[in-house]
Protein backbone atom coordinates (compact mmCIF):
# COMPACT_ATOMS: atom_id res chain seq x y z
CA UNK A 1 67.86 111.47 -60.42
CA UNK A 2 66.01 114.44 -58.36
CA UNK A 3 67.97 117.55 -57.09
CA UNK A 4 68.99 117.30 -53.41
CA UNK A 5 71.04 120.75 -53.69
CA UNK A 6 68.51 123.42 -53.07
CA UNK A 7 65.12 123.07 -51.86
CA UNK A 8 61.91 124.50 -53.73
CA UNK A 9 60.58 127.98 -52.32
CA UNK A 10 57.40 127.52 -50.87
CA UNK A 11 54.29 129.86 -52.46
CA UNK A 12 52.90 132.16 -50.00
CA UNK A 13 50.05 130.76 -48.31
CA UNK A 14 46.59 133.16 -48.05
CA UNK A 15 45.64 133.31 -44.38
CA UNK A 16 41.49 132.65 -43.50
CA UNK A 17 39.79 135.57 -42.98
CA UNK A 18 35.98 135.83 -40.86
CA UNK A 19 33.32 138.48 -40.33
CA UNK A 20 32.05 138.74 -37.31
CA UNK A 21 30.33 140.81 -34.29
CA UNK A 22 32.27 141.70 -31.03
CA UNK A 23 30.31 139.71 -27.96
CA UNK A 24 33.01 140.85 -25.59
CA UNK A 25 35.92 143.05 -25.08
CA UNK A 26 36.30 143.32 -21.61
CA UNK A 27 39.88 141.50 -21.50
CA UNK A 28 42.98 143.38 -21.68
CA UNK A 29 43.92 143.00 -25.24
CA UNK A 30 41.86 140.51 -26.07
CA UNK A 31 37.92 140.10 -27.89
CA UNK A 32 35.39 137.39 -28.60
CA UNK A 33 33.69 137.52 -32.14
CA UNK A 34 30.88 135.90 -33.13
CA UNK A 35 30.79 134.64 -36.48
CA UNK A 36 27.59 133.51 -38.13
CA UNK A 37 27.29 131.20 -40.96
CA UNK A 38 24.32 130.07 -42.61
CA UNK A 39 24.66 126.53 -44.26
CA UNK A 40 21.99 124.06 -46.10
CA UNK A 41 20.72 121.48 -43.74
CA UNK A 42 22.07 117.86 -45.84
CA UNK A 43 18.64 115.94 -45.74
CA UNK A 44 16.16 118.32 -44.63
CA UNK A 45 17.77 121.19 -47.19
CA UNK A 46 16.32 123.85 -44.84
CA UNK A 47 19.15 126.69 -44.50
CA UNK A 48 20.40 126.52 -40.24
CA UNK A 49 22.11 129.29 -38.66
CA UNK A 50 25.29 128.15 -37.31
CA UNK A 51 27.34 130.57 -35.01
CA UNK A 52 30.89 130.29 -33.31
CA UNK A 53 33.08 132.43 -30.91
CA UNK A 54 36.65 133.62 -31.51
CA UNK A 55 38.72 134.46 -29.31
CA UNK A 56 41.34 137.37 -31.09
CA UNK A 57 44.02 139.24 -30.10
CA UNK A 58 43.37 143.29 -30.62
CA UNK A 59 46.67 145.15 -30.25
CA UNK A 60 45.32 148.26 -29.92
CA UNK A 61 41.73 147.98 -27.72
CA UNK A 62 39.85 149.12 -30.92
CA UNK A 63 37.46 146.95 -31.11
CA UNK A 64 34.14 147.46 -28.65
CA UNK A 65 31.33 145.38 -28.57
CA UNK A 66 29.01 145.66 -31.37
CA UNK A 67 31.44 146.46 -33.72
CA UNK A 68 31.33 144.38 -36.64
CA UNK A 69 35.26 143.42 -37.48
CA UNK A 70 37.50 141.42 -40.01
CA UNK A 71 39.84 138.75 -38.23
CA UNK A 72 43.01 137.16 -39.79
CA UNK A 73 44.40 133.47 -38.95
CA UNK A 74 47.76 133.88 -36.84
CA UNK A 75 49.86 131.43 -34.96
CA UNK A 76 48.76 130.08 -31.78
CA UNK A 77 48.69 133.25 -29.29
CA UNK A 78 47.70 131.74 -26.02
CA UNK A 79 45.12 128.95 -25.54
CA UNK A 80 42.41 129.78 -26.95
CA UNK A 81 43.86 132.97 -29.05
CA UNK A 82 44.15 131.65 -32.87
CA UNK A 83 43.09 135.37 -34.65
CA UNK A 84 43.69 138.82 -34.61
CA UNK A 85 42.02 142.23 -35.54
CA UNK A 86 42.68 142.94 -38.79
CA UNK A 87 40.28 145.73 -39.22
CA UNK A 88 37.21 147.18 -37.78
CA UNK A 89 34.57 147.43 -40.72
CA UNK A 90 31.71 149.21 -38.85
CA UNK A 91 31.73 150.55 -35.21
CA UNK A 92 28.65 150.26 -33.14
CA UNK A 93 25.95 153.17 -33.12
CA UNK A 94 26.41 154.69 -29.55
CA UNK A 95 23.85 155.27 -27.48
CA UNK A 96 22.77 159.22 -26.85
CA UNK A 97 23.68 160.83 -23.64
CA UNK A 98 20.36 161.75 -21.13
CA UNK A 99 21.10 165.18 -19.56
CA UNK A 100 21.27 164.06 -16.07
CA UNK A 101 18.68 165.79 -13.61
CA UNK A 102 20.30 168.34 -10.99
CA UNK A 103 18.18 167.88 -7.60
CA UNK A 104 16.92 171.22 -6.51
């Protein structure tokens, strides 16, 4: 007959993990990634560009758009918030300063 006494731990789980660019981070603790994947077309065999937008949770405001970032899986946040920042891999190249022109 089976044990009933104490139940079997449960192995830790690996959460998912995407790449992706920052669209938008114009909400208050909050960014939209784009992730692109690239997958083989089933009858055609032609390789399609498929992209998707996350919506993550950034604790900090680290993230600005154009950064390219790492998300992690995470309990449901809010509605649409399913991942959060788990690092920023690359930050976007700013754009140089013009000297602004004094009027004479």
């Amino acid at each position: 007959m089976a044990e009933t006494g104490s139940p079997q731990p449960k192995a830790a789980g690996r959460r998912k993990e995407v790449i992706g660019l920052v669209v938008s981070s114009r909400m208050h603790k909050t960014i939209v990634v784009q992730v692109v994947r690239q997958k083989s077309h089933g009858f055609y065999g032609r390789v399609v560009s498929q992209a998707k937008k996350f919506y993550a949770h950034d604790e900090k405001n680290e993230a600005h758009t154009g950064d390219f970032v790492r998300l992690e899986e995470t309990r449901p946040l809010s509605k649409l918030k399913r991942w959060r920042l788990k690092e920023v891999i690359r930050k976007a190249a700013l754009a140089p300063e013009t000297p602004v022109a004094e009027a004479s």
